[in-house]
Protein backbone atom coordinates (compact mmCIF):
# COMPACT_ATOMS: atom_id res chain seq x y z
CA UNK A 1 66.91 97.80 24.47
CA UNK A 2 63.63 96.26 24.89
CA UNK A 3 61.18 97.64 27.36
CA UNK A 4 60.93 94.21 29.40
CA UNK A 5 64.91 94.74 29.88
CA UNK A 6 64.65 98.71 30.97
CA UNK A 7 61.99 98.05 33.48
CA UNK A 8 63.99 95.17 34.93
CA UNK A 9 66.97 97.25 35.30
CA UNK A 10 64.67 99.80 36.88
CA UNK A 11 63.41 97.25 39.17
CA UNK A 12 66.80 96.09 39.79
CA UNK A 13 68.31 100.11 40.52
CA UNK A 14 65.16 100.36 42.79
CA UNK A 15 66.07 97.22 44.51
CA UNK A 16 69.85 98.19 45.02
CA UNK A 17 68.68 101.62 46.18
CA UNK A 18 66.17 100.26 48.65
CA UNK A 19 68.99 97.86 49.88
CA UNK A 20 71.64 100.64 50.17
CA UNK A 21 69.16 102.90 52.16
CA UNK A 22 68.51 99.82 53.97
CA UNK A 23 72.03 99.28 54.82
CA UNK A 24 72.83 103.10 55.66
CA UNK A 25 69.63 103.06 58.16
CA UNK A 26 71.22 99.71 59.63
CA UNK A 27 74.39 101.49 59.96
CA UNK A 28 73.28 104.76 61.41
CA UNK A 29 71.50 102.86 64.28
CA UNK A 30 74.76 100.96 65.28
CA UNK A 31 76.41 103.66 65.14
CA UNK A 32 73.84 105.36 67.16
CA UNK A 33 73.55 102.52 69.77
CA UNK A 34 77.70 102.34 69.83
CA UNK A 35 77.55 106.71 70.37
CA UNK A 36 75.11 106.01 73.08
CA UNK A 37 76.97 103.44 75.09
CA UNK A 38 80.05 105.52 74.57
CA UNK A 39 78.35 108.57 76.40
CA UNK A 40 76.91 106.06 79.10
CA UNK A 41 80.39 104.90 80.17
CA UNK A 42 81.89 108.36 79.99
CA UNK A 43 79.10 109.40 82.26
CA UNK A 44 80.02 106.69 84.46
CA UNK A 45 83.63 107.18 84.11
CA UNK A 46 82.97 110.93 85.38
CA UNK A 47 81.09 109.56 87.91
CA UNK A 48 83.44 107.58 89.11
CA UNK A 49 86.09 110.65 88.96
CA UNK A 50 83.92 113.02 90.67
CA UNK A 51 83.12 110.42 93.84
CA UNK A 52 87.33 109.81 94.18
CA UNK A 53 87.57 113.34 94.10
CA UNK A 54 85.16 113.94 96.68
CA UNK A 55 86.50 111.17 99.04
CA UNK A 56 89.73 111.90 98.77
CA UNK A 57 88.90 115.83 99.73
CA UNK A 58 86.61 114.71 102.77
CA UNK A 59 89.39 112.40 103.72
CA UNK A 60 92.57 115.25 103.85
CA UNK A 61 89.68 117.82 105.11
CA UNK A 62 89.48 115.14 107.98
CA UNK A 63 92.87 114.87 108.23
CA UNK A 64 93.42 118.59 108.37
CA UNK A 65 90.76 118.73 110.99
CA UNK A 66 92.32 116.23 113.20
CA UNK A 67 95.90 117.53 112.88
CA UNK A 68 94.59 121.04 114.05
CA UNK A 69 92.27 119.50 116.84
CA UNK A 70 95.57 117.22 117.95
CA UNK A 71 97.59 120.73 117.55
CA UNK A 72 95.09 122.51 120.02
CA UNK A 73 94.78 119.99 122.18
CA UNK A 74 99.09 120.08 122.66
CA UNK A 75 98.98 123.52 122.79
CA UNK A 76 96.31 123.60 125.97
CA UNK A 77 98.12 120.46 127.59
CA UNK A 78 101.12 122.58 127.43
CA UNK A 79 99.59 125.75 128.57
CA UNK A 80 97.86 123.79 131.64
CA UNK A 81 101.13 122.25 132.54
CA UNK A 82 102.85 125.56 132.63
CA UNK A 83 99.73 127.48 134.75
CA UNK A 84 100.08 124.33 136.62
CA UNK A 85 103.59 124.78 137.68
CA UNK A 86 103.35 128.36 138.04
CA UNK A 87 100.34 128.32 140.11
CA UNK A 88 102.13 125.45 142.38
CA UNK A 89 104.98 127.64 142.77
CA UNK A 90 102.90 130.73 143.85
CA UNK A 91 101.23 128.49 146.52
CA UNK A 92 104.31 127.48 147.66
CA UNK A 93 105.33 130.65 148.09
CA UNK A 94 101.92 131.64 149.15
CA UNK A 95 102.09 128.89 152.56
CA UNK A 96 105.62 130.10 153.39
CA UNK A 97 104.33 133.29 153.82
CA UNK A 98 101.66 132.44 155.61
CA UNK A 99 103.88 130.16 157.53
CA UNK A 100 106.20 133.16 158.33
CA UNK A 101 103.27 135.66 159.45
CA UNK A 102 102.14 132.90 161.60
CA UNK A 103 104.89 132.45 163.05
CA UNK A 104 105.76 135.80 163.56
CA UNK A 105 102.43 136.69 164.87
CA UNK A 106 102.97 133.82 167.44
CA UNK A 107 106.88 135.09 168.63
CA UNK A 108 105.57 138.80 169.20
């Protein structure tokens, strides 16, 4: 082989190599760029989960809150209905005595 022909198939090797390193650079930075947006939209995507999450929990802890509230409230209604009737009962009770000292006080 002549030295003209072994230097261009040196060039030629050095060209190829340059070109595949070339290529392999090109190729690591999409698949850098494609990692990258990947991570961005599973970021988001957690996000996302993480705000549901927390909306749906305020909601049913609201809920839970109002139930109990609406649960006290039926329970004092109830207990003021019954102290109610009780306590109009006594008074009854309560003017017919007085009704029956009175009277007697006034017969004597």
């Amino acid at each position: 082989m002549a030295r003209d022909e072994i230097l261009s198939k040196i060039k030629s090797a050095e060209a190829e190599a340059r070109a595949a390193v070339q290529q392999a650079l090109e190729e690591k930075e999409k698949k850098i760029a494609a990692a990258t947006t990947e991570a961005m939209n599973l970021v988001k995507s957690a996000e996302i989960d993480a705000q549901d999450y927390y909306d749906k929990s305020v909601a049913k802890a609201e809920s839970d809150v109002k139930a109990k509230k609406q649960s006290i409230i039926q329970s004092g209604d109830k207990n003021v209905a019954s102290m109610s009737g009780s306590a109009s009962a006594k008074l009854d009770k309560a003017v017919e005595y007085l009704l029956k000292e009175f009277m007697g006080s006034l017969h004597a």
